[in-house]
C-alpha atoms as a PDB file:
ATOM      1  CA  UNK A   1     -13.246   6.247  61.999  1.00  0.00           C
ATOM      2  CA  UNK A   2     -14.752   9.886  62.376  1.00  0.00           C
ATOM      3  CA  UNK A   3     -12.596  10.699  65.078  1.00  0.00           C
ATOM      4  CA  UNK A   4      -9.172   9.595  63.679  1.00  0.00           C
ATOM      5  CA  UNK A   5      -6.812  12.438  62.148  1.00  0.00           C
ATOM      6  CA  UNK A   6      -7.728  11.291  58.698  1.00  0.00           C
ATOM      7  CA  UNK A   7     -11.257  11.560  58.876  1.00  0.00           C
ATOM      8  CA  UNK A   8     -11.219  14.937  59.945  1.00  0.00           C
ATOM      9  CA  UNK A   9      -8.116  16.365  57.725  1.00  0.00           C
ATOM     10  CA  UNK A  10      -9.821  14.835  54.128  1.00  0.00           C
ATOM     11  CA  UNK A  11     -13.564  16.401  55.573  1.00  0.00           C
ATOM     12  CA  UNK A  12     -11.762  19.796  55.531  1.00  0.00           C
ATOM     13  CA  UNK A  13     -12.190  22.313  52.879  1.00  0.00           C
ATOM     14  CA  UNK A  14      -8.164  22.956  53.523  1.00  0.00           C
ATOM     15  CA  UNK A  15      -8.039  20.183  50.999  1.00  0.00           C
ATOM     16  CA  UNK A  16      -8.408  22.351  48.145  1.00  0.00           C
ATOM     17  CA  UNK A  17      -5.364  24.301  48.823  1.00  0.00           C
ATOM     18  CA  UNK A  18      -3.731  20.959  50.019  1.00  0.00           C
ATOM     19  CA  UNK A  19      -4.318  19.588  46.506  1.00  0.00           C
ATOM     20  CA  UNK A  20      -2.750  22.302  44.633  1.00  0.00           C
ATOM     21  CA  UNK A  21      -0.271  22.204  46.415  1.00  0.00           C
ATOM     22  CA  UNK A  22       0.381  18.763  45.800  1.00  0.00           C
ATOM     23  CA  UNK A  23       0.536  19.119  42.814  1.00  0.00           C
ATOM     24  CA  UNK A  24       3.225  21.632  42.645  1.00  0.00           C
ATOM     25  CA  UNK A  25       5.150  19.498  44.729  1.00  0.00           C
ATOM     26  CA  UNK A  26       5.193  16.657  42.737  1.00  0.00           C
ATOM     27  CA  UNK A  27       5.797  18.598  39.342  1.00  0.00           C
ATOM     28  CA  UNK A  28       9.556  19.384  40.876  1.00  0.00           C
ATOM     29  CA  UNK A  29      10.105  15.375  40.406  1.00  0.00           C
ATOM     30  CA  UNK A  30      10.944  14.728  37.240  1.00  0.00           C
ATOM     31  CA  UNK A  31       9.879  10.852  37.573  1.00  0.00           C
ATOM     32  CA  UNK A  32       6.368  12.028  38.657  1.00  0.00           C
ATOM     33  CA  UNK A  33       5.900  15.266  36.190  1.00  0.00           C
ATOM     34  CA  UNK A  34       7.128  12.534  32.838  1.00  0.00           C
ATOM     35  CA  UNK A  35       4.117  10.402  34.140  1.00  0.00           C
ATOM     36  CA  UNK A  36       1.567  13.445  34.108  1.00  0.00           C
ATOM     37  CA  UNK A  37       2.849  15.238  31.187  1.00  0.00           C
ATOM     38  CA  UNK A  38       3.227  12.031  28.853  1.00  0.00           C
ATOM     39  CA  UNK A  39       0.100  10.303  30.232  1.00  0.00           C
ATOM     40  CA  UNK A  40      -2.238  12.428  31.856  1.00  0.00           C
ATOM     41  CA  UNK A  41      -4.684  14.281  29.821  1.00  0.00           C
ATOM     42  CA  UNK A  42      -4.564  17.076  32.061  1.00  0.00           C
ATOM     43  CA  UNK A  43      -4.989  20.044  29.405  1.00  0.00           C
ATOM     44  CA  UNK A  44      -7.311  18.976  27.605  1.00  0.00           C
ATOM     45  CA  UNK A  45      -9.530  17.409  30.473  1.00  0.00           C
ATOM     46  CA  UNK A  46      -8.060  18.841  34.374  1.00  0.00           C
ATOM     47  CA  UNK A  47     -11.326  17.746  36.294  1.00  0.00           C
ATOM     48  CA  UNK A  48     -11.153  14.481  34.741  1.00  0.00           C
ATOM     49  CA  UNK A  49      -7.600  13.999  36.733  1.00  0.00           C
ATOM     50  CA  UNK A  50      -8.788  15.609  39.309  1.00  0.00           C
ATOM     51  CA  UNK A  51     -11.863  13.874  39.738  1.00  0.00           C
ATOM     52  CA  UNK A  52      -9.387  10.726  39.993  1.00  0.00           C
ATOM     53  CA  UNK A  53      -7.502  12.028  42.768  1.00  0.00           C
ATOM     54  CA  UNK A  54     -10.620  12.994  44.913  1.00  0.00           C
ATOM     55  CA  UNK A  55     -12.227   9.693  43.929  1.00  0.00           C
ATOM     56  CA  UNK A  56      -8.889   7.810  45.770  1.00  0.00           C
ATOM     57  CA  UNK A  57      -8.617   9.763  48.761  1.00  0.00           C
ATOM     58  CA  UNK A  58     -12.088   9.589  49.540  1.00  0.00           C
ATOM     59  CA  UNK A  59     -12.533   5.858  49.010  1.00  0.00           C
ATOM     60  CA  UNK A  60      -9.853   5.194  50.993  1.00  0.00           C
ATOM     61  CA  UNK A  61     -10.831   7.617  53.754  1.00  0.00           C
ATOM     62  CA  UNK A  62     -14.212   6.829  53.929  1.00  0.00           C
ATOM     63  CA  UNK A  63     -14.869   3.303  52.012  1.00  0.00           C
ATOM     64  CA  UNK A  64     -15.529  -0.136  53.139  1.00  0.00           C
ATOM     65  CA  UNK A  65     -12.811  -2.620  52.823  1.00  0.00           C
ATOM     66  CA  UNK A  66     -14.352  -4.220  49.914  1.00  0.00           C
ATOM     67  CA  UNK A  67     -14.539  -0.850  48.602  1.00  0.00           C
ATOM     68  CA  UNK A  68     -11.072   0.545  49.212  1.00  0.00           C
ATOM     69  CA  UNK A  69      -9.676  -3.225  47.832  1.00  0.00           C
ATOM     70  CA  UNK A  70     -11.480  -2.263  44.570  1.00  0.00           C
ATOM     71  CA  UNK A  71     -10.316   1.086  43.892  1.00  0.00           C
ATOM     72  CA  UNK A  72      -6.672   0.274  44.882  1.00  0.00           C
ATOM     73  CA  UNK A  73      -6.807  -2.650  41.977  1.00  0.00           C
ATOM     74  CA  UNK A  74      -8.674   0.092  39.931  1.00  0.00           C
ATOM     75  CA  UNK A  75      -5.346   2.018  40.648  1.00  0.00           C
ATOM     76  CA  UNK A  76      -2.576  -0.731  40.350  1.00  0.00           C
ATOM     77  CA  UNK A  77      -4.033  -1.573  36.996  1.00  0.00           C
ATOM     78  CA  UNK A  78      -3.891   2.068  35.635  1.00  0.00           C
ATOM     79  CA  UNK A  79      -0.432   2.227  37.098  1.00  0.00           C
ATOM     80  CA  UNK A  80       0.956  -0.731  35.193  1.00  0.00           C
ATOM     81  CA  UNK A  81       0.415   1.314  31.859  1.00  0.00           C
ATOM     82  CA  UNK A  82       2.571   4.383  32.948  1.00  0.00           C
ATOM     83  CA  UNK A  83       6.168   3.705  31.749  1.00  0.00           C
ATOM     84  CA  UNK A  84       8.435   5.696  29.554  1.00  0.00           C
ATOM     85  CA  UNK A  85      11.809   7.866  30.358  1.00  0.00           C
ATOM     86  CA  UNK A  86      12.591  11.166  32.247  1.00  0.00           C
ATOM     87  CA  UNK A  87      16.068  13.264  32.937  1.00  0.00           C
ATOM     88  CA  UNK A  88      17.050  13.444  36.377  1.00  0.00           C
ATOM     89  CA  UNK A  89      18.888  17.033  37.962  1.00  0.00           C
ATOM     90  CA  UNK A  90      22.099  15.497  36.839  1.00  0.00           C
ATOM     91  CA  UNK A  91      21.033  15.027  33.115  1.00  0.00           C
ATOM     92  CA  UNK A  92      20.755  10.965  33.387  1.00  0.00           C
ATOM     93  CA  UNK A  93      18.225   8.940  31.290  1.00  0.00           C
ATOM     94  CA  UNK A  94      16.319   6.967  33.868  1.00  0.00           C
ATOM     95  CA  UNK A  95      13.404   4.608  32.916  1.00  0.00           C
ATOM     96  CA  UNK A  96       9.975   5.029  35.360  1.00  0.00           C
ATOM     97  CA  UNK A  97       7.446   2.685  36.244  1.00  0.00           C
ATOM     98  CA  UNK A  98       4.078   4.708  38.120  1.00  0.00           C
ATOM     99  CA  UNK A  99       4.116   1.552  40.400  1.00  0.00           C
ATOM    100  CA  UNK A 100       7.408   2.187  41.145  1.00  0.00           C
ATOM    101  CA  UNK A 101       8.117   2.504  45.246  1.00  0.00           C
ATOM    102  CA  UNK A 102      10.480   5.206  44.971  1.00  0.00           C
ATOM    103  CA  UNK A 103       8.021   7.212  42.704  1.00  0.00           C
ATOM    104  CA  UNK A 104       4.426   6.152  44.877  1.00  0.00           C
ATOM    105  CA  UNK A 105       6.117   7.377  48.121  1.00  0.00           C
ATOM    106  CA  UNK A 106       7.162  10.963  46.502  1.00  0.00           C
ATOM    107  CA  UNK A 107       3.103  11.165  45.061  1.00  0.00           C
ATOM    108  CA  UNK A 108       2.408   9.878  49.088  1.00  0.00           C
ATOM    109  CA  UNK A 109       4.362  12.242  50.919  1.00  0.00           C
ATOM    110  CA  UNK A 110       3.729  15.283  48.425  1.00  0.00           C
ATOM    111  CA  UNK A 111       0.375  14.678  49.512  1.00  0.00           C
ATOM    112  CA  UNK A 112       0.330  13.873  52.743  1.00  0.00           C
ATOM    113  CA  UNK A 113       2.434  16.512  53.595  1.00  0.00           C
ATOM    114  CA  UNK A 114       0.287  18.977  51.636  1.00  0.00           C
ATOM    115  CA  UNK A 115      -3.021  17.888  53.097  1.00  0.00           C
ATOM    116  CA  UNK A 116      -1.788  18.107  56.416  1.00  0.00           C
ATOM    117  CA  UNK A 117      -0.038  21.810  56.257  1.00  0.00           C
ATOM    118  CA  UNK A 118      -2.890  22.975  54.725  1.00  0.00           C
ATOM    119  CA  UNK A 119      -4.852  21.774  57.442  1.00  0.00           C
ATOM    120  CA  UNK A 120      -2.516  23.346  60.115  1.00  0.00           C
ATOM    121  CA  UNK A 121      -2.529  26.487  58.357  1.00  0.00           C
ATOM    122  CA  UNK A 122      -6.519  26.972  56.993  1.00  0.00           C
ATOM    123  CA  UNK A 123      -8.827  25.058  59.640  1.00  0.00           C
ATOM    124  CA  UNK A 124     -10.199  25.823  62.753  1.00  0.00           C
ATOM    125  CA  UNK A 125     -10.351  21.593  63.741  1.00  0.00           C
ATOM    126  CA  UNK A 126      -8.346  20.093  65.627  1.00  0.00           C
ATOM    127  CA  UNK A 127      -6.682  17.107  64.331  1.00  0.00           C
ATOM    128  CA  UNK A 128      -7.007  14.043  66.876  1.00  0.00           C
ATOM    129  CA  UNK A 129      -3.507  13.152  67.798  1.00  0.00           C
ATOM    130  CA  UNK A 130      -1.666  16.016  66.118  1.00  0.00           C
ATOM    131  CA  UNK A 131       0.471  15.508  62.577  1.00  0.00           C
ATOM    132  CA  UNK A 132       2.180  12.013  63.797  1.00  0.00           C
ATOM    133  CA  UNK A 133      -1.057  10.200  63.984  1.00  0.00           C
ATOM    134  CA  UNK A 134      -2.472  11.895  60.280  1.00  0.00           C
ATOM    135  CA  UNK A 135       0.877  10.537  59.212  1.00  0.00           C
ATOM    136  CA  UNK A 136       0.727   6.896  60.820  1.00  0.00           C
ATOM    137  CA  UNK A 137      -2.822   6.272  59.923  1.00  0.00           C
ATOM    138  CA  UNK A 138      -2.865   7.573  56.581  1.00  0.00           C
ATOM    139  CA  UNK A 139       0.487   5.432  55.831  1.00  0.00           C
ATOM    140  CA  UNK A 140      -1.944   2.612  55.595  1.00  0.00           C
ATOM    141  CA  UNK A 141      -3.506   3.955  52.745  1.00  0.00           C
ATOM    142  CA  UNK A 142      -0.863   3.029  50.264  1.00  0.00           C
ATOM    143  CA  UNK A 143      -0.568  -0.686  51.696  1.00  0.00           C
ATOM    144  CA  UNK A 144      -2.699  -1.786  48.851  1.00  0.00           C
ATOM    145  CA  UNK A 145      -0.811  -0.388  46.250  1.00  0.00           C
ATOM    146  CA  UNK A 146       2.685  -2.312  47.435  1.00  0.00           C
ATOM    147  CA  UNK A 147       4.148   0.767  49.333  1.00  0.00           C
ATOM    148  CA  UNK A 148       5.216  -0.725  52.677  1.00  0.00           C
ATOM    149  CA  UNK A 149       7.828   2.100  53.550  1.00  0.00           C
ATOM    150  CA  UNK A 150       5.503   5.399  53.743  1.00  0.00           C
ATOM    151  CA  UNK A 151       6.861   7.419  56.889  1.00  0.00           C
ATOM    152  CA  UNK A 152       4.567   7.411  59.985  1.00  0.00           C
ATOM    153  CA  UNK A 153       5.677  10.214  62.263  1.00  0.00           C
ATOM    154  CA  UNK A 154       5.825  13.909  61.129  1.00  0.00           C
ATOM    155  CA  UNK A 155       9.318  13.763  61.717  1.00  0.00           C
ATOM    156  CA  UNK A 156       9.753  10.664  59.190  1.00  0.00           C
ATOM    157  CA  UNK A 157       7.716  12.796  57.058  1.00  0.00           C
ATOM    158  CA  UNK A 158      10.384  15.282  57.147  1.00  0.00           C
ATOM    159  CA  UNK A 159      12.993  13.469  56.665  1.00  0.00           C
ATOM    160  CA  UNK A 160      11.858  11.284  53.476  1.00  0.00           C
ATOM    161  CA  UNK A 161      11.273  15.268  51.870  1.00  0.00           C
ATOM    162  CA  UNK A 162      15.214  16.164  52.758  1.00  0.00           C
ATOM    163  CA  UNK A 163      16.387  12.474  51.163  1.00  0.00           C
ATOM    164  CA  UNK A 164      14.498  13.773  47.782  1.00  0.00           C
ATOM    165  CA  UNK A 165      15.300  17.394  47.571  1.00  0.00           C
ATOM    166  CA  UNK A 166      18.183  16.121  45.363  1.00  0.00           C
ATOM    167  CA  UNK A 167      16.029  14.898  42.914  1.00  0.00           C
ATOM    168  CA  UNK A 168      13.857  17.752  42.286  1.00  0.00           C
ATOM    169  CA  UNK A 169      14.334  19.947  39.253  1.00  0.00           C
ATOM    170  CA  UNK A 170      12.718  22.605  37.862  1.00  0.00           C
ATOM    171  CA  UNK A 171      12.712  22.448  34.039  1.00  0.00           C
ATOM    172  CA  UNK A 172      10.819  23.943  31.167  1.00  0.00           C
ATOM    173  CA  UNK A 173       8.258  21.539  31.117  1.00  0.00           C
ATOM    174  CA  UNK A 174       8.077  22.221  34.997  1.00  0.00           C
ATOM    175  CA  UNK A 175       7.559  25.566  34.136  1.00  0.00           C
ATOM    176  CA  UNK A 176       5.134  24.854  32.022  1.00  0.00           C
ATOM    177  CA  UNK A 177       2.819  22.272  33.827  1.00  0.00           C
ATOM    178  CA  UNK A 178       3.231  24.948  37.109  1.00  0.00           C
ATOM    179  CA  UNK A 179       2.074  27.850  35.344  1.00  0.00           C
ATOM    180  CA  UNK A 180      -1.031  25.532  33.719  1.00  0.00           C
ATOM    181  CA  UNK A 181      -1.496  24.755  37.515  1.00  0.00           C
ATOM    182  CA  UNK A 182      -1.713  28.777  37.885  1.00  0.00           C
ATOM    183  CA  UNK A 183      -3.691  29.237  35.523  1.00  0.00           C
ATOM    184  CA  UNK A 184      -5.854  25.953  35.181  1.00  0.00           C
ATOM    185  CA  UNK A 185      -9.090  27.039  32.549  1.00  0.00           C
ATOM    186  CA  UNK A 186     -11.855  27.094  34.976  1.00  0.00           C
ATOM    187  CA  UNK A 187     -15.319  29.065  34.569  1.00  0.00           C
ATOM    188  CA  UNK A 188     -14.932  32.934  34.924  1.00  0.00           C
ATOM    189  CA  UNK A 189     -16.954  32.499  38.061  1.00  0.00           C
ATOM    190  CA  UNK A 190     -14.576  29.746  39.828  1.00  0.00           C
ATOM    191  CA  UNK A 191     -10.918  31.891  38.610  1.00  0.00           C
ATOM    192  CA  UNK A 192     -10.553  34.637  41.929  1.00  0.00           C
ATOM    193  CA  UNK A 193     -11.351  31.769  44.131  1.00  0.00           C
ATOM    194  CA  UNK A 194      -9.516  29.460  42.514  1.00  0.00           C
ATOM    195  CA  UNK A 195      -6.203  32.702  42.715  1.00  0.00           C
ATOM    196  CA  UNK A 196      -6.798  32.546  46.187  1.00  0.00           C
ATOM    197  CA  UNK A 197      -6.629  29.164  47.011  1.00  0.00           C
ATOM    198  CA  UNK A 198      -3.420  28.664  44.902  1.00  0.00           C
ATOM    199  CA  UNK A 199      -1.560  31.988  46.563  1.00  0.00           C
ATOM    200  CA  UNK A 200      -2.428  29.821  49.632  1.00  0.00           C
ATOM    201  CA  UNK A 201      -0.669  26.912  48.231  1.00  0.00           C
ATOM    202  CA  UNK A 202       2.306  28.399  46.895  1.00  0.00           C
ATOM    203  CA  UNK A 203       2.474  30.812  50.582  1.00  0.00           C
ATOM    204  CA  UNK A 204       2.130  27.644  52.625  1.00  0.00           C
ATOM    205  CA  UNK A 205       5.485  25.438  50.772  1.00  0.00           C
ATOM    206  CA  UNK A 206       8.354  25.542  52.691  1.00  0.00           C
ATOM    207  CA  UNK A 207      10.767  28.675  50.934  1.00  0.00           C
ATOM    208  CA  UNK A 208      13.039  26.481  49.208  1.00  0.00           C
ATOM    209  CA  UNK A 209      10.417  24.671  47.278  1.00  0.00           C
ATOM    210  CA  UNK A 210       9.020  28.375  46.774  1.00  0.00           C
ATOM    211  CA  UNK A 211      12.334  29.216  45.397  1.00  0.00           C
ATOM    212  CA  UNK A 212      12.914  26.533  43.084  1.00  0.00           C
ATOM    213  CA  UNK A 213       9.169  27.553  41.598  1.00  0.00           C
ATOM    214  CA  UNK A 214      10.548  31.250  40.998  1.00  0.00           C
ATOM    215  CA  UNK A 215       6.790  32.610  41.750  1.00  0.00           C
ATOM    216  CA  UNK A 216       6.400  35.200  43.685  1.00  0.00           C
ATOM    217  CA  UNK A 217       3.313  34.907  46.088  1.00  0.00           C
ATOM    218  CA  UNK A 218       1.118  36.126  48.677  1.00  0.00           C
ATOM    219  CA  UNK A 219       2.514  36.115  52.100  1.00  0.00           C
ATOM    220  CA  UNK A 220       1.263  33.441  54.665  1.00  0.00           C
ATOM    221  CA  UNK A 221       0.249  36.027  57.389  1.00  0.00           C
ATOM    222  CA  UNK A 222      -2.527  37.254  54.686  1.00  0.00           C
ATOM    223  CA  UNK A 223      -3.477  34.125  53.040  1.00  0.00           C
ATOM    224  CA  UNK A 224      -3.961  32.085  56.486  1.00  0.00           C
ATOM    225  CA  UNK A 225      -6.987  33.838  58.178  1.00  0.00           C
ATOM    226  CA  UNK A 226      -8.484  35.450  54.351  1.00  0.00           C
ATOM    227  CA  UNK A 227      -8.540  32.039  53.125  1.00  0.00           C
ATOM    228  CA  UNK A 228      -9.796  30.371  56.651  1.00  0.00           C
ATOM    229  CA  UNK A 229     -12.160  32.394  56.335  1.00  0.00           C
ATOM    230  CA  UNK A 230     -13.447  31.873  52.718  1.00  0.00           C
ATOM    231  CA  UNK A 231     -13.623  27.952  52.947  1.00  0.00           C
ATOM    232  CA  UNK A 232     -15.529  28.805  56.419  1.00  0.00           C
ATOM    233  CA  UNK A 233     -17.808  30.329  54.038  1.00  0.00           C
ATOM    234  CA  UNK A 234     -18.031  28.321  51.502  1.00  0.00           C
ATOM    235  CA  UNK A 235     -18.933  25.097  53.641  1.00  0.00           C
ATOM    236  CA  UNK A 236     -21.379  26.902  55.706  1.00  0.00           C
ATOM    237  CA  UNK A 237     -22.852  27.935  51.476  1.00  0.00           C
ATOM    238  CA  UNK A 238     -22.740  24.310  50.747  1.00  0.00           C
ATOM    239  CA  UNK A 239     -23.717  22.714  54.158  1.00  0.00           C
ATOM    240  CA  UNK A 240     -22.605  20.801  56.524  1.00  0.00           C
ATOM    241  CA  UNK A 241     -24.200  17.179  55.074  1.00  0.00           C
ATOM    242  CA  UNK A 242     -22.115  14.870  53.481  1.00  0.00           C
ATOM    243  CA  UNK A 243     -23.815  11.827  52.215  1.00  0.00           C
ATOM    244  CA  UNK A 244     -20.168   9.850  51.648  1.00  0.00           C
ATOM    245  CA  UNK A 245     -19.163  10.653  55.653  1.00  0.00           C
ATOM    246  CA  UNK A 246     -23.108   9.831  56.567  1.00  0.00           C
ATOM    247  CA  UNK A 247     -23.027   6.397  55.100  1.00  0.00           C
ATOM    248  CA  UNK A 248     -19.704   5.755  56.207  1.00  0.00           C
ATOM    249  CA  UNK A 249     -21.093   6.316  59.389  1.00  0.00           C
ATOM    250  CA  UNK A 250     -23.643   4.388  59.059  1.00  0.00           C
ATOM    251  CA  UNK A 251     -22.432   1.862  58.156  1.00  0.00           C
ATOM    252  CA  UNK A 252     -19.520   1.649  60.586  1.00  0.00           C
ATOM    253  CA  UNK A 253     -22.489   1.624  63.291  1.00  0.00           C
ATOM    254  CA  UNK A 254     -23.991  -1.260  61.803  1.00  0.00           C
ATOM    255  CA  UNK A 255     -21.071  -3.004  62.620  1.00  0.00           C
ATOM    256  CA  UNK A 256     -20.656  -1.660  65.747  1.00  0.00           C
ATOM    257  CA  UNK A 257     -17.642   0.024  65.680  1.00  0.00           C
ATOM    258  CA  UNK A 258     -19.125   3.398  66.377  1.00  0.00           C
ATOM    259  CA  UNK A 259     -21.740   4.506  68.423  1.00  0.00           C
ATOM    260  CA  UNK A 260     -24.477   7.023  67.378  1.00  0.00           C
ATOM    261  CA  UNK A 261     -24.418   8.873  70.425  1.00  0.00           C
ATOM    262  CA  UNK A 262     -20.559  10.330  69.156  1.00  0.00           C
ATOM    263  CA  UNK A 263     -21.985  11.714  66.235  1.00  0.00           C
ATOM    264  CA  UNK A 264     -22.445  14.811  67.032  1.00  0.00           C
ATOM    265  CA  UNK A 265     -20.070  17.346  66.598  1.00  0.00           C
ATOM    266  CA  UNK A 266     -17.884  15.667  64.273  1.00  0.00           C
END
């Protein structure tokens, strides 16, 4: 719905500092960073796995049923191909599946917890019913894809990050994918925005994940109201239509779940 925490967070331009910081979050899994490194195609095509991120979250935010049923099988069925072996922080072999529970709820909570810190810390909106309903609504959202344990409080949230902090490593082929993350190969044009938006990443992880990176960053006192106010900017550039929110809209007045008349403002 257009009013539920969700909605609003995934609308946001703070999702492109949310989703690089994902990212850095889940290359200090090893389970996670084996699946990117020995499946993704990520150097030689990074919008292409990007593009499949953004095409997920906003399916499932904004998508019919039918629609959201779809790209979760799209999903599951890509997921089934992702095997092979990484090294966890105590040097053990350990086989991975990407459909693997353990493994989909460190990709969910990186993030979930990502999107919604960026939020907190690089929007002006409100979210509707603070963190704990972002995190019990968008729990649902990995239903489909067999992952029945996601956390739906903030404070579940932080918990299920503590129980895997023993996990994470930082390797050099974390090292390696981070700094590609740093340094992604984007069009001259896109690269100081692009600086900005990761300093705001790396300032808004909590300081031992900052630690573990080794990076040394922009402070969160400068990055929060210079980079508010450069996504502020660029969505006012861009404008304020979206044709996936309008037709999700629409169509959830057609079925009168939503009346026209709340529209505005939102």
């Amino acid at each position: 719905m257009p009013s539920d925490a969700p909605w609003i967070v995934h609308a946001d331009f703070a999702t492109l500092v949310g989703g690089i910081r994902a990212l850095l979050m889940q290359a200090l899994h090893p389970g996670s960073l084996a699946g990117v490194a020995q499946h993704s195609r990520y150097e030689e095509d990074p919008l292409g796995r990007l593009s499949g991120t953004i095409r997920w979250l906003t399916i499932t935010t904004f998508g019919s049923k039918t629609a959201i049923a779809q790209e979760a099988g799209r999903v599951n069925r890509m997921h089934t191909r992702v095997t092979g072996e990484y090294e966890t922080a105590d040097g053990e072999r350990l086989s991975y599946r990407a459909a693997d529970p353990h493994l989909l709820l460190w990709v969910h909570i990186a993030f979930m917890e990502s999107f919604l810190r960026a939020h907190q810390n690089y929007s002006k909106r409100e979210i509707p019913g603070g963190a704990d309903a972002y995190v019990k609504l968008w729990a649902r959202s990995v239903e489909p894809l067999g992952l029945k344990s996601a956390p739906t409080s903030e404070a579940e949230l932080l918990e299920t990050l503590e129980q895997f902090k023993a996990e994470l490593v930082v390797s050099e082929r974390t090292r390696s994918v981070i700094n590609w993350i740093k340094r992604a190969p984007l069009p001259p044009l896109a690269k100081p925005v692009y600086a900005l938006l990761f300093q705001s990443a790396l300032a808004s992880l909590p300081r031992s994940y900052r630690e573990m990176i080794g990076l040394n960053g922009l402070p969160l006192w400068f990055t929060r109201p210079v980079t508010t106010s450069v996504l502020r900017v660029m969505r006012f550039a861009i404008g304020p239509e979206s044709p996936i929110e309008d037709a999700a809209r629409e169509r959830l007045i057609r079925a009168g779940v939503w009346n026209s008349s709340n529209q505005k403002g939102v």
